[in-house]
C-alpha atoms as a PDB file:
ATOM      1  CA  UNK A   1     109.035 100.030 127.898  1.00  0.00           C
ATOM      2  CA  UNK A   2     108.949 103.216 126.404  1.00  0.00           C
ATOM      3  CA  UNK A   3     107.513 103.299 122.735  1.00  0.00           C
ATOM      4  CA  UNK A   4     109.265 104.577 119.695  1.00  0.00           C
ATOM      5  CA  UNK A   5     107.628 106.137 116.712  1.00  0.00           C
ATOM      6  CA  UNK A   6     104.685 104.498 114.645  1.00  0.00           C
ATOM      7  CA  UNK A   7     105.614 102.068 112.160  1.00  0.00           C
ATOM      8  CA  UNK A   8     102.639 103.107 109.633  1.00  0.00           C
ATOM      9  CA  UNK A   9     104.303 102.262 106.625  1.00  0.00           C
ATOM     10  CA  UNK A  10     106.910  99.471 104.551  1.00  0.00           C
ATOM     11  CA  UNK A  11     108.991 100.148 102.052  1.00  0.00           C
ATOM     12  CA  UNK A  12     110.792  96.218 100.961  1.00  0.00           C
ATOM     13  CA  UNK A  13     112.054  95.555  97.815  1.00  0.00           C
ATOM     14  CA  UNK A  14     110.038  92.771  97.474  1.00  0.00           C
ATOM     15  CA  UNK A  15     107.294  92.449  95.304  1.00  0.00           C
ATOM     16  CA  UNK A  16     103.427  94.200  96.789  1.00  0.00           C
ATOM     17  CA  UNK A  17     101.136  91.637  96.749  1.00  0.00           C
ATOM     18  CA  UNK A  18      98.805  93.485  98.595  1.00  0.00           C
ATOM     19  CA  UNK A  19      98.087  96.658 100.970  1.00  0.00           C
ATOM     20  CA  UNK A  20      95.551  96.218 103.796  1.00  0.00           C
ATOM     21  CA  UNK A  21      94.084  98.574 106.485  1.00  0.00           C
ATOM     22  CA  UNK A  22      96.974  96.950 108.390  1.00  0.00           C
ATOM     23  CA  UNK A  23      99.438  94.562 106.846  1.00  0.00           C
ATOM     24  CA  UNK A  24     101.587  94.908 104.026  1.00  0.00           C
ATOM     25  CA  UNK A  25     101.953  91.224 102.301  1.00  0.00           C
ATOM     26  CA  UNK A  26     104.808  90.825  99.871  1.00  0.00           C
ATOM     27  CA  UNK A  27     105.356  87.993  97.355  1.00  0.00           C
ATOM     28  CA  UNK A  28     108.493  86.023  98.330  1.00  0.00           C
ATOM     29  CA  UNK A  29     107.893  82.927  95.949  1.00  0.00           C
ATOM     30  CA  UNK A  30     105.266  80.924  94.485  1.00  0.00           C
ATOM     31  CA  UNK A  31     104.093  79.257  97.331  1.00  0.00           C
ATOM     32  CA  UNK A  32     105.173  81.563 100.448  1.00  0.00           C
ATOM     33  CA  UNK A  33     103.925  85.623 101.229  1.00  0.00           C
ATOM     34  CA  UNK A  34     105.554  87.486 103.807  1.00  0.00           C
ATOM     35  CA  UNK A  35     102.920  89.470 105.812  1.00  0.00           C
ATOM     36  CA  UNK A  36     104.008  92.537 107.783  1.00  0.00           C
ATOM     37  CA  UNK A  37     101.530  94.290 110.415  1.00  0.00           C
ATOM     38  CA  UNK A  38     102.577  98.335 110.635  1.00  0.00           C
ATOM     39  CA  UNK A  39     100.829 100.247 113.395  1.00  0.00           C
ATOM     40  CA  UNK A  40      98.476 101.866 111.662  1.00  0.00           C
ATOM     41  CA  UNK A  41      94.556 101.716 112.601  1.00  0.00           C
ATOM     42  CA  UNK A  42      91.409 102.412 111.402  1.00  0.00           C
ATOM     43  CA  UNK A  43      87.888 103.296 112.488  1.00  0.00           C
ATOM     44  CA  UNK A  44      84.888 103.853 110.743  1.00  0.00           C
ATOM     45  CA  UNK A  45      86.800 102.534 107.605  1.00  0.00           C
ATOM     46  CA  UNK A  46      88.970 105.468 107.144  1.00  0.00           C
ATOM     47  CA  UNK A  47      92.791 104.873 108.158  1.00  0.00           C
ATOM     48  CA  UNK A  48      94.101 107.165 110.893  1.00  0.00           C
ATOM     49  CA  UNK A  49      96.659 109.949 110.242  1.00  0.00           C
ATOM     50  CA  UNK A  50      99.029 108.250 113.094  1.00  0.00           C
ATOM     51  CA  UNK A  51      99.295 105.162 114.365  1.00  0.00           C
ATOM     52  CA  UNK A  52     100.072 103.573 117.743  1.00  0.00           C
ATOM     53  CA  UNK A  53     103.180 102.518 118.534  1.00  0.00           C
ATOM     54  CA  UNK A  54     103.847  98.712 119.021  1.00  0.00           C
ATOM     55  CA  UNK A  55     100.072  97.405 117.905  1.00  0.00           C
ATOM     56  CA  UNK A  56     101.215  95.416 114.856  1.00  0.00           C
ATOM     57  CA  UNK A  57     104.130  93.352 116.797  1.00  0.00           C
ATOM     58  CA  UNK A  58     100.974  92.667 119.594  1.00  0.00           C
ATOM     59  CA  UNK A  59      98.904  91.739 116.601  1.00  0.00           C
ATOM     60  CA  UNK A  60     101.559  89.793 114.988  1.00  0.00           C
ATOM     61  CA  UNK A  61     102.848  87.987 118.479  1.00  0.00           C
ATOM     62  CA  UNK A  62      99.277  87.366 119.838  1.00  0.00           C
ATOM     63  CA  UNK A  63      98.022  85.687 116.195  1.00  0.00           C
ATOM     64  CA  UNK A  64     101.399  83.575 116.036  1.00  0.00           C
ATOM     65  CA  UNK A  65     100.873  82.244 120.123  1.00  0.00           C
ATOM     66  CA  UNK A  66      97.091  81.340 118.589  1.00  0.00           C
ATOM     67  CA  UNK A  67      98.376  80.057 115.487  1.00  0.00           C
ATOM     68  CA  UNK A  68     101.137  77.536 117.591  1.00  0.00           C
ATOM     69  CA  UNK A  69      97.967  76.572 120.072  1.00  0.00           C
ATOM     70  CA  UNK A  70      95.295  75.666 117.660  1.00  0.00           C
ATOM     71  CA  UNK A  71      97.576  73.939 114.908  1.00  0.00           C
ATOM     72  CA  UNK A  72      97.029  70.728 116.215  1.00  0.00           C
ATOM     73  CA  UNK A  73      93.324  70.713 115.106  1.00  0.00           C
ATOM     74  CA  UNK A  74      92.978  73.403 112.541  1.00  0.00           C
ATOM     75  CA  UNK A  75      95.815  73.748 110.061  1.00  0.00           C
ATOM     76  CA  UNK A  76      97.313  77.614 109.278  1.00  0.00           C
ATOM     77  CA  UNK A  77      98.955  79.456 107.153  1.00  0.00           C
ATOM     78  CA  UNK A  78     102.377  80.248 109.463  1.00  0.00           C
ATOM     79  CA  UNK A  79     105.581  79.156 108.298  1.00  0.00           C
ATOM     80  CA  UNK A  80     107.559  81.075 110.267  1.00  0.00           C
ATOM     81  CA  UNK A  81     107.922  84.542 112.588  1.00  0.00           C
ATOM     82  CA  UNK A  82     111.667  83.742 113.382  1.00  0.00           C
ATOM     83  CA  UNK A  83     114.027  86.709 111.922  1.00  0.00           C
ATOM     84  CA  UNK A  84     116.624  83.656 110.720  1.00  0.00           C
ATOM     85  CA  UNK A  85     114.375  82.964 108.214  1.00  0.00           C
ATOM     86  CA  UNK A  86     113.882  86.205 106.149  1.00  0.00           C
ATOM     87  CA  UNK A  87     115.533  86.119 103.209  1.00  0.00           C
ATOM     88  CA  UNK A  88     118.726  87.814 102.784  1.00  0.00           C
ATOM     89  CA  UNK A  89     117.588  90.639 100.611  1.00  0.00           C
ATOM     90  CA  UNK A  90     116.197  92.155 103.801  1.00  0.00           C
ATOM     91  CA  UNK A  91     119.186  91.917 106.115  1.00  0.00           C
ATOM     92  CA  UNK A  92     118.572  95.833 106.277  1.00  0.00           C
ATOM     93  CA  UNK A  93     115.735  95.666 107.393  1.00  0.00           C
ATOM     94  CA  UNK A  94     115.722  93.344 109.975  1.00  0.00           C
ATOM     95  CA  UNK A  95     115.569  95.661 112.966  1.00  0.00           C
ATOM     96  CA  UNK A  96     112.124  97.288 111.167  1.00  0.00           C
ATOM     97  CA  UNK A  97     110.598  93.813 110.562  1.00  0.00           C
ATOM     98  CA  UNK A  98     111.666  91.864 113.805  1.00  0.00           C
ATOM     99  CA  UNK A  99     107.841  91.105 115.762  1.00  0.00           C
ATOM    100  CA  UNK A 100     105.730  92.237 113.121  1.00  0.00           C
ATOM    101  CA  UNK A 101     105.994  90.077 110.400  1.00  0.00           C
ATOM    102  CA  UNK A 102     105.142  86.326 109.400  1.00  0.00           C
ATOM    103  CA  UNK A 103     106.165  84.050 106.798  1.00  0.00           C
ATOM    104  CA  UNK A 104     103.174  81.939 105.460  1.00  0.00           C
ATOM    105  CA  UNK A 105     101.900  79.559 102.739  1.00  0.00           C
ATOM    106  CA  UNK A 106      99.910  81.081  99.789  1.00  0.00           C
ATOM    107  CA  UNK A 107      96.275  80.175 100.255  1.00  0.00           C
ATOM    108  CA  UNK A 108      93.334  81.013  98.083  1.00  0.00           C
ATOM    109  CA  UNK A 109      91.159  83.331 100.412  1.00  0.00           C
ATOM    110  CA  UNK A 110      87.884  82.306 100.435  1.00  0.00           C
ATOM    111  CA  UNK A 111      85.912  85.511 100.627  1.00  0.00           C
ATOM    112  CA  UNK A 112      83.930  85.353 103.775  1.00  0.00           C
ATOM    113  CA  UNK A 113      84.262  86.493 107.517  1.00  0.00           C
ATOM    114  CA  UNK A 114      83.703  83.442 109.348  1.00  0.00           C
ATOM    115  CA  UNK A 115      82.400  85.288 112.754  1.00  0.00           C
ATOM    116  CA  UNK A 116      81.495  83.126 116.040  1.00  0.00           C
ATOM    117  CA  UNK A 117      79.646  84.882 118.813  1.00  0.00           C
ATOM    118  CA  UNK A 118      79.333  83.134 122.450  1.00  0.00           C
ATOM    119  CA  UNK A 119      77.666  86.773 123.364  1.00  0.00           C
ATOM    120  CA  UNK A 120      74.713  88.752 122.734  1.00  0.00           C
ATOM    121  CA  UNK A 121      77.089  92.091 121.962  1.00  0.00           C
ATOM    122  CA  UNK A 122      77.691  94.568 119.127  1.00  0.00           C
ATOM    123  CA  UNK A 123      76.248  94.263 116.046  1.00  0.00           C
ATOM    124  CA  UNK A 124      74.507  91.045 116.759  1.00  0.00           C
ATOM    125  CA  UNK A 125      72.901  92.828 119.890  1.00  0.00           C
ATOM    126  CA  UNK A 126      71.541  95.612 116.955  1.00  0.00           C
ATOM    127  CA  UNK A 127      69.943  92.721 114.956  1.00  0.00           C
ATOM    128  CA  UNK A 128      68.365  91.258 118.335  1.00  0.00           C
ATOM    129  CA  UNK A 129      66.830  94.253 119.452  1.00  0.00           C
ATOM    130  CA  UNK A 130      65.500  95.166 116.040  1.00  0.00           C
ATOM    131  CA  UNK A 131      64.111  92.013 114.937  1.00  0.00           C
ATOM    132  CA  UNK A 132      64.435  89.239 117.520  1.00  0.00           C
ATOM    133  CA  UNK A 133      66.762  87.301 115.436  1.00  0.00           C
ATOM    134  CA  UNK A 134      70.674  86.146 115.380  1.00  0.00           C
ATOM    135  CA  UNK A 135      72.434  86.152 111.897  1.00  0.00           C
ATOM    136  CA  UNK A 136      68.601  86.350 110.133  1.00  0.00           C
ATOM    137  CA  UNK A 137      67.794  83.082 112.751  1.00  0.00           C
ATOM    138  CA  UNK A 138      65.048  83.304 115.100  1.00  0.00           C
ATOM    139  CA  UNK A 139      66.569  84.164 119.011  1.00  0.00           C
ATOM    140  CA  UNK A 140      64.239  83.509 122.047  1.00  0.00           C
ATOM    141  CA  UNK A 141      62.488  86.403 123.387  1.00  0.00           C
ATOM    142  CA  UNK A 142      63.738  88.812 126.604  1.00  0.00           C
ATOM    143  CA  UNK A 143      67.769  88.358 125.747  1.00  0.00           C
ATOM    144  CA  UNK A 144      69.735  90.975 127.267  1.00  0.00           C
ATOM    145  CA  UNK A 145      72.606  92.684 126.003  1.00  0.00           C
ATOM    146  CA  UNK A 146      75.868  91.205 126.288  1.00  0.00           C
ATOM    147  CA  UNK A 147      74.148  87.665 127.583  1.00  0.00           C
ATOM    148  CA  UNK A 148      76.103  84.616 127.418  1.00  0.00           C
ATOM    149  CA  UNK A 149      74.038  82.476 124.226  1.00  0.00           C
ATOM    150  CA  UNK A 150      73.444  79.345 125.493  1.00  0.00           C
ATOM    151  CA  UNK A 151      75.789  77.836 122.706  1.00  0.00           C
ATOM    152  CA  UNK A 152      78.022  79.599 120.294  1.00  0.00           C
ATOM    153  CA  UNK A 153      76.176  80.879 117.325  1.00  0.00           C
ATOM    154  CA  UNK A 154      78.161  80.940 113.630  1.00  0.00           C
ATOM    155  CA  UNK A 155      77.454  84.028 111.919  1.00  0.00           C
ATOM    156  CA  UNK A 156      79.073  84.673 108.498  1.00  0.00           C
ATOM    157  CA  UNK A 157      80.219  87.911 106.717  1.00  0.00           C
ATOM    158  CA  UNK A 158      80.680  89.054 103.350  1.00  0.00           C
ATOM    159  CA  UNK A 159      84.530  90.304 102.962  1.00  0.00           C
ATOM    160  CA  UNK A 160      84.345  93.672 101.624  1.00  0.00           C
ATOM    161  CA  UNK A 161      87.291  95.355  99.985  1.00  0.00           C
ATOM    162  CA  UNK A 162      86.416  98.643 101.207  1.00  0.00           C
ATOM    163  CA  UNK A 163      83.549  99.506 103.920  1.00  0.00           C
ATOM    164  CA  UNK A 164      81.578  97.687 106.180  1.00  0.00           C
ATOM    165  CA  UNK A 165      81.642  93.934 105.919  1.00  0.00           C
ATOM    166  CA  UNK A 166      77.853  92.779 105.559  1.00  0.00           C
ATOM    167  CA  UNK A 167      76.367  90.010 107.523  1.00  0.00           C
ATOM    168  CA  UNK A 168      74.043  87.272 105.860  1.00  0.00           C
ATOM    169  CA  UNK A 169      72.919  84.413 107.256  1.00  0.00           C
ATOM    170  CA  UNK A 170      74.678  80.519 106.864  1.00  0.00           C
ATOM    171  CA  UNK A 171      71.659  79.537 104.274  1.00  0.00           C
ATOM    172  CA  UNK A 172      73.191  82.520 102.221  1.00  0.00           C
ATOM    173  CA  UNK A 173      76.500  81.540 102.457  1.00  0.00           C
ATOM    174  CA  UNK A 174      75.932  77.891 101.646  1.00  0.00           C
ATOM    175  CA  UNK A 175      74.423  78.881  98.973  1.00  0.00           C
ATOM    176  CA  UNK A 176      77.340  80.663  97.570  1.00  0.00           C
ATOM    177  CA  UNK A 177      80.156  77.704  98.811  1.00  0.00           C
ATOM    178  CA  UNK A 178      78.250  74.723  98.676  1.00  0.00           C
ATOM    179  CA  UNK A 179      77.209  72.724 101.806  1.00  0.00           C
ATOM    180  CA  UNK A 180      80.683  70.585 102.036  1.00  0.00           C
ATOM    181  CA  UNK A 181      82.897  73.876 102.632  1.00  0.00           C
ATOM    182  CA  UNK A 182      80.273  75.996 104.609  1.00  0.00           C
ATOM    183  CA  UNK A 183      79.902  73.182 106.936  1.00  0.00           C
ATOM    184  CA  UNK A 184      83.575  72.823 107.083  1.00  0.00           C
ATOM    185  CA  UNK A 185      83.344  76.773 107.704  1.00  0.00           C
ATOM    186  CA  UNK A 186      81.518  76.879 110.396  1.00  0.00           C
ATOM    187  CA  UNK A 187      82.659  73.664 112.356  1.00  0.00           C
ATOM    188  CA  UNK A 188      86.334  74.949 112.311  1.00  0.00           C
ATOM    189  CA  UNK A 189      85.381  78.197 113.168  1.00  0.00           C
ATOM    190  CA  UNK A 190      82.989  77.344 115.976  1.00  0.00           C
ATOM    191  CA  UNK A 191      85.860  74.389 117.407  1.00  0.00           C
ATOM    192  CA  UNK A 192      88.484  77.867 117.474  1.00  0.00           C
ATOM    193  CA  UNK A 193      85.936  79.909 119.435  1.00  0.00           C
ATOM    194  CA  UNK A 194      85.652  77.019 121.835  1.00  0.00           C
ATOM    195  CA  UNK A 195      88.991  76.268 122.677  1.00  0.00           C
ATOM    196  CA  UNK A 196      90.025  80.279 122.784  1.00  0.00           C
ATOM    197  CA  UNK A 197      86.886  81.249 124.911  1.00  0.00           C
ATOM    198  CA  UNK A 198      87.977  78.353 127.736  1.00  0.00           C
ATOM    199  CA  UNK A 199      91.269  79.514 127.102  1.00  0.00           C
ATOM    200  CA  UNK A 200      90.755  83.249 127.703  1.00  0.00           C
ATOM    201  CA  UNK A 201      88.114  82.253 130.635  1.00  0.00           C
ATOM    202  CA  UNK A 202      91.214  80.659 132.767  1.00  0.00           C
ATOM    203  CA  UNK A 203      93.089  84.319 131.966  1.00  0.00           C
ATOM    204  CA  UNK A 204      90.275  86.021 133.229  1.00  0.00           C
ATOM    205  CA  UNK A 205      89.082  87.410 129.909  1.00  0.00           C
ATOM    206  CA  UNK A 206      85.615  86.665 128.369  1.00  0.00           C
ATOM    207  CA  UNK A 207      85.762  86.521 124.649  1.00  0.00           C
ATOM    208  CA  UNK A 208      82.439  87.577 123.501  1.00  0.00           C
ATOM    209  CA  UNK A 209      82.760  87.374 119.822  1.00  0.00           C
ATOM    210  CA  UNK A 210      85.733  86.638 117.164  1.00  0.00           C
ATOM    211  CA  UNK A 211      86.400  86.456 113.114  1.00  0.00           C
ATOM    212  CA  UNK A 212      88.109  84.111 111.301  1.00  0.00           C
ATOM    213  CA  UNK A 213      89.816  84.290 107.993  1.00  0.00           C
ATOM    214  CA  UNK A 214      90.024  80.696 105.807  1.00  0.00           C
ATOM    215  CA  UNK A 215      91.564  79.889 102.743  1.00  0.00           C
ATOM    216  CA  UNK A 216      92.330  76.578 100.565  1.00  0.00           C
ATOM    217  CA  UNK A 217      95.683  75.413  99.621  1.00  0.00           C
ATOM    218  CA  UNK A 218      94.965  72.602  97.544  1.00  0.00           C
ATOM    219  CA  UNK A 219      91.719  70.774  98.644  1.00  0.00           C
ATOM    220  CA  UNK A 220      93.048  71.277 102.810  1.00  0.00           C
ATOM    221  CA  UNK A 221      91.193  74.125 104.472  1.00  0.00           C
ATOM    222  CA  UNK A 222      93.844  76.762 106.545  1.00  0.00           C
ATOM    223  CA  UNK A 223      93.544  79.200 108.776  1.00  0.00           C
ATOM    224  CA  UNK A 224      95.039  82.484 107.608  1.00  0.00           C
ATOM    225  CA  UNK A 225      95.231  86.240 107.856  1.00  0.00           C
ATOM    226  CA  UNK A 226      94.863  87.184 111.767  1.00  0.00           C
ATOM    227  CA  UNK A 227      93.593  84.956 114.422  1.00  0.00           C
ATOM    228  CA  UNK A 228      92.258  85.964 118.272  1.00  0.00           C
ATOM    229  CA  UNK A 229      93.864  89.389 118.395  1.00  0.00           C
ATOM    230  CA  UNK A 230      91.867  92.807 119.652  1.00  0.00           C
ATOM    231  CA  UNK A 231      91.195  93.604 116.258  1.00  0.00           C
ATOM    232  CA  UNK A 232      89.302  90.744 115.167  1.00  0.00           C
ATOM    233  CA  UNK A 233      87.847  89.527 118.844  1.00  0.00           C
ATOM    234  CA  UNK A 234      86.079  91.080 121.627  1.00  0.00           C
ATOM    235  CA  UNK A 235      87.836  90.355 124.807  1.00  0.00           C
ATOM    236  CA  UNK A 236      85.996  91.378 128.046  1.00  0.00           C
ATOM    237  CA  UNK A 237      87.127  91.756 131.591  1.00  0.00           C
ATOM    238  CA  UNK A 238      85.522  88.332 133.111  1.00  0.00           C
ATOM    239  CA  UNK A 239      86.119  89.761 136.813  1.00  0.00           C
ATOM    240  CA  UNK A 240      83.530  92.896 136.073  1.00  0.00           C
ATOM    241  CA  UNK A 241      81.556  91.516 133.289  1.00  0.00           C
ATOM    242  CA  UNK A 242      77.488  92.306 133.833  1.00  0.00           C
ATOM    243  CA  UNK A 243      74.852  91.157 131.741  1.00  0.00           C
ATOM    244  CA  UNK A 244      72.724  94.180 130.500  1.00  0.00           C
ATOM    245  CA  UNK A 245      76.084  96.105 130.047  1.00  0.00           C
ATOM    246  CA  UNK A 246      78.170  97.173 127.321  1.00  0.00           C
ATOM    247  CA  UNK A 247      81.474  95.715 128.907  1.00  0.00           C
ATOM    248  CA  UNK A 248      84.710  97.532 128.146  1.00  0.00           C
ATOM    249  CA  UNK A 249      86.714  95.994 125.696  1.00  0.00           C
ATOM    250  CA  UNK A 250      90.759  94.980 124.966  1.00  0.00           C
ATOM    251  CA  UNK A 251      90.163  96.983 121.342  1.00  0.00           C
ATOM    252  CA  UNK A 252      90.147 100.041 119.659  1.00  0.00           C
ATOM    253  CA  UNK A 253      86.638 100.866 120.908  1.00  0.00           C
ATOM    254  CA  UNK A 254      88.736 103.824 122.778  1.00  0.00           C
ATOM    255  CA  UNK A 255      90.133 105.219 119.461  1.00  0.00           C
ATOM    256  CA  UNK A 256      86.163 105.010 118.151  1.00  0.00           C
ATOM    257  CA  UNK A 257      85.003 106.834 121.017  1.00  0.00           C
ATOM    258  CA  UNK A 258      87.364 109.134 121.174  1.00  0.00           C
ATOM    259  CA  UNK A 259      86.904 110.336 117.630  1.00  0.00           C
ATOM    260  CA  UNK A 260      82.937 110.238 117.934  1.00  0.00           C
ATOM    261  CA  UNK A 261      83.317 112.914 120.819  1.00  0.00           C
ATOM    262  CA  UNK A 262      85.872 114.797 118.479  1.00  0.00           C
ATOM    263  CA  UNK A 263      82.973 116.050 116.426  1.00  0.00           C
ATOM    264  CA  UNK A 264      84.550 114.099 113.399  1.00  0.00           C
ATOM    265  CA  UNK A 265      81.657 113.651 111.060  1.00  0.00           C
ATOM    266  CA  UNK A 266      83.312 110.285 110.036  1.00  0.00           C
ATOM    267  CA  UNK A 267      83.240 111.008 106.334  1.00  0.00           C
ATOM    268  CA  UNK A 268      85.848 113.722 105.812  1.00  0.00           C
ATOM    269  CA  UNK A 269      89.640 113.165 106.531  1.00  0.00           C
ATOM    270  CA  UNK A 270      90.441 111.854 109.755  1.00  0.00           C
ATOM    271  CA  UNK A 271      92.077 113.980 112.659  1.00  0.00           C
ATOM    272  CA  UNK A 272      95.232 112.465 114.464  1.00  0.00           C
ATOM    273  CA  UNK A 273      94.921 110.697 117.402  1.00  0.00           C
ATOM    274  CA  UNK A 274      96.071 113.303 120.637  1.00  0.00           C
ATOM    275  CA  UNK A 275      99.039 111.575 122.388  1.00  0.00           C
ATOM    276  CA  UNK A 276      97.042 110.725 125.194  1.00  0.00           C
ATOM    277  CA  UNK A 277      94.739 108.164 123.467  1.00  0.00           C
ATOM    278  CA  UNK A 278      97.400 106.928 121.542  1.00  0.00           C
ATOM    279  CA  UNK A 279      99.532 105.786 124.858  1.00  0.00           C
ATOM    280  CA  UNK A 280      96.333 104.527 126.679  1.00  0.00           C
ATOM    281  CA  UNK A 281      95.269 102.619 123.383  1.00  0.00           C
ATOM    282  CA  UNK A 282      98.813 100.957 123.260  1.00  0.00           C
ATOM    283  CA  UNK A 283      98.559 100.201 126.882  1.00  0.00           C
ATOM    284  CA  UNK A 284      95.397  98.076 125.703  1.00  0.00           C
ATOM    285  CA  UNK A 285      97.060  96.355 122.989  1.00  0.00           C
ATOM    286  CA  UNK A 286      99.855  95.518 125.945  1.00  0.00           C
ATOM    287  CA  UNK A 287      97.610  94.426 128.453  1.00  0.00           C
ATOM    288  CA  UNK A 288      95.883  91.985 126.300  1.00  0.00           C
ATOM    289  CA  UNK A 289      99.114  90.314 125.526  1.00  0.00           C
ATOM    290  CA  UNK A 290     100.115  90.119 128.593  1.00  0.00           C
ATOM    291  CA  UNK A 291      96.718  88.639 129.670  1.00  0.00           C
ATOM    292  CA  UNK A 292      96.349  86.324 127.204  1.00  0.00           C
ATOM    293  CA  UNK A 293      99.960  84.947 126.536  1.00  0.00           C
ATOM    294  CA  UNK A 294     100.995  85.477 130.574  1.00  0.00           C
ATOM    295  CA  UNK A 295     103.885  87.621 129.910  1.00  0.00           C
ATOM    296  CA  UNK A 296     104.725  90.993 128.979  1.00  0.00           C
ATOM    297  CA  UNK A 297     105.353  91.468 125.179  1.00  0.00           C
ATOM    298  CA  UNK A 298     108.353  93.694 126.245  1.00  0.00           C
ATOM    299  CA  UNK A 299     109.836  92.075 129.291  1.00  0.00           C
ATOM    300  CA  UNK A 300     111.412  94.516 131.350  1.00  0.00           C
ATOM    301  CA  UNK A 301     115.378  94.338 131.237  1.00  0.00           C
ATOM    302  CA  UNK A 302     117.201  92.625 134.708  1.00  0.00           C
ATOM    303  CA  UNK A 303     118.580  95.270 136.521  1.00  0.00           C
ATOM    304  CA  UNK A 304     122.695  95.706 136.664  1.00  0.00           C
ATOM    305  CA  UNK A 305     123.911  94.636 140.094  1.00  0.00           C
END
């Protein structure tokens, strides 16, 4: 399928509830937000001048197929992705909306990235080689990079507004929650990296590491926000996956590395992405769809006899 233009913006006269990196979530009543992911993307916390085309109906469809697999152990925020159901103030804008937005409950966020690595990879490789540990807990000695752990390891995140979201370790975080919801925390999240990785393993993809979002509606403990997309998982190729390696990954680690050899000095404004990256990063976003789900976000149209 060909793309059209970047959605990078929403303009709905509903009521802004709040503008993300990503989404745009409006109020639609007291108990239900409707959540709409553009295409725009970030890296090294500064949004990008365009966007690329398509991402935020791959993030939207992917997190809905996850939502609809896991919801018969871990409760979620989705209501609904079906176009029926908008209201009818946005019959305009139907066409705009149609993939890339959900209708969910109201939840109050709790404010922590609830992050599950089955990998030794990223930042969690950093920690290792600087200090031997895992999330500030001791890790045996000669690990290799991107090493299967020998069970999945819960590492938790401050959720920062703005910047870099800052690990701490689960001590720190019970501390802040209390040991009933921490342990709820990380049991949920830990259960959702489980079924996922097997999952994704039977696809042919290795998911190294994910993030989960929670919040409370009530006293009962939902998933929200995004769940097993590119953006908040690493997703590796299982068939050419190597231990001491820094696997290629189904993200936006192309857009990152692209920019670094721009000669960006990541603190000014941004430059826009060069046509080429964008069409190879949307080919990611496409290919990890169609890897995950098993078929094609855009399926291709039968030909006429």
């Amino acid at each position: 399928m060909i793309a059209g233009p970047a959605l990078t913006d929403t303009e709905l006269p509903l009521e802004l509830f709040a503008r993300g990196k990503v989404r745009d979530t409006y109020e639609l009543d007291s108990d239900r937000l409707l959540m709409v992911a553009t295409d725009r993307i970030s890296a090294f916390d500064h949004v990008l001048p365009n966007g690329i085309p398509d991402r935020g109906k791959v993030l939207t469809q992917l997190s809905i197929f996850w939502f609809s697999q896991t919801d018969t152990f871990q409760p979620n925020h989705l209501v609904s992705g079906m176009v029926p159901d908008l209201p009818s103030s946005l019959k305009d804008q139907r066409e705009q909306l149609h993939g890339r937005f959900m209708i969910v409950r109201k939840a109050k966020r709790i404010d922590f990235e609830c992050v599950v690595r089955g990998y030794l990879a990223g930042s969690a490789w950093s920690e290792y080689e600087k200090s031997q540990t895992l999330a500030g807990e001791p890790m045996p000695a000669g690990l290799k990079q991107s090493q299967r752990l020998m069970s999945p390891i819960f590492s938790p995140a401050t959720k920062a507004e703005s910047g870099h979201d800052e690990n701490i370790t689960y001590a720190e975080m019970t501390k802040e929650l209390g040991d009933e919801l921490a342990t709820k925390l990380k049991d949920a999240s830990v259960a959702l990296y489980k079924h996922a990785s097997e999952f994704a393993l039977r696809r042919g993809l290795i998911l190294a590491d994910t993030k989960f979002e929670f919040g409370l509606v009530g006293k009962d403990l939902i998933l929200i926000d995004e769940a097993l997309t590119p953006d908040s998982s690493r997703y590796w190729e299982a068939a050419t996956y190597q231990v001491g390696t820094s696997p290629e990954s189904y993200d936006k680690q192309f857009v990152r590395d692209w920019l670094t050899r721009s000669g960006w000095d990541k603190e000014s404004e941004p430059p826009a992405l060069p046509n080429d990256v964008v069409a190879q990063t949307r080919e990611r976003y496409l290919t990890a769809y169609q890897r995950l789900v098993g078929k094609p976000l855009f399926p291709p149209k039968p030909r006429n006899e």
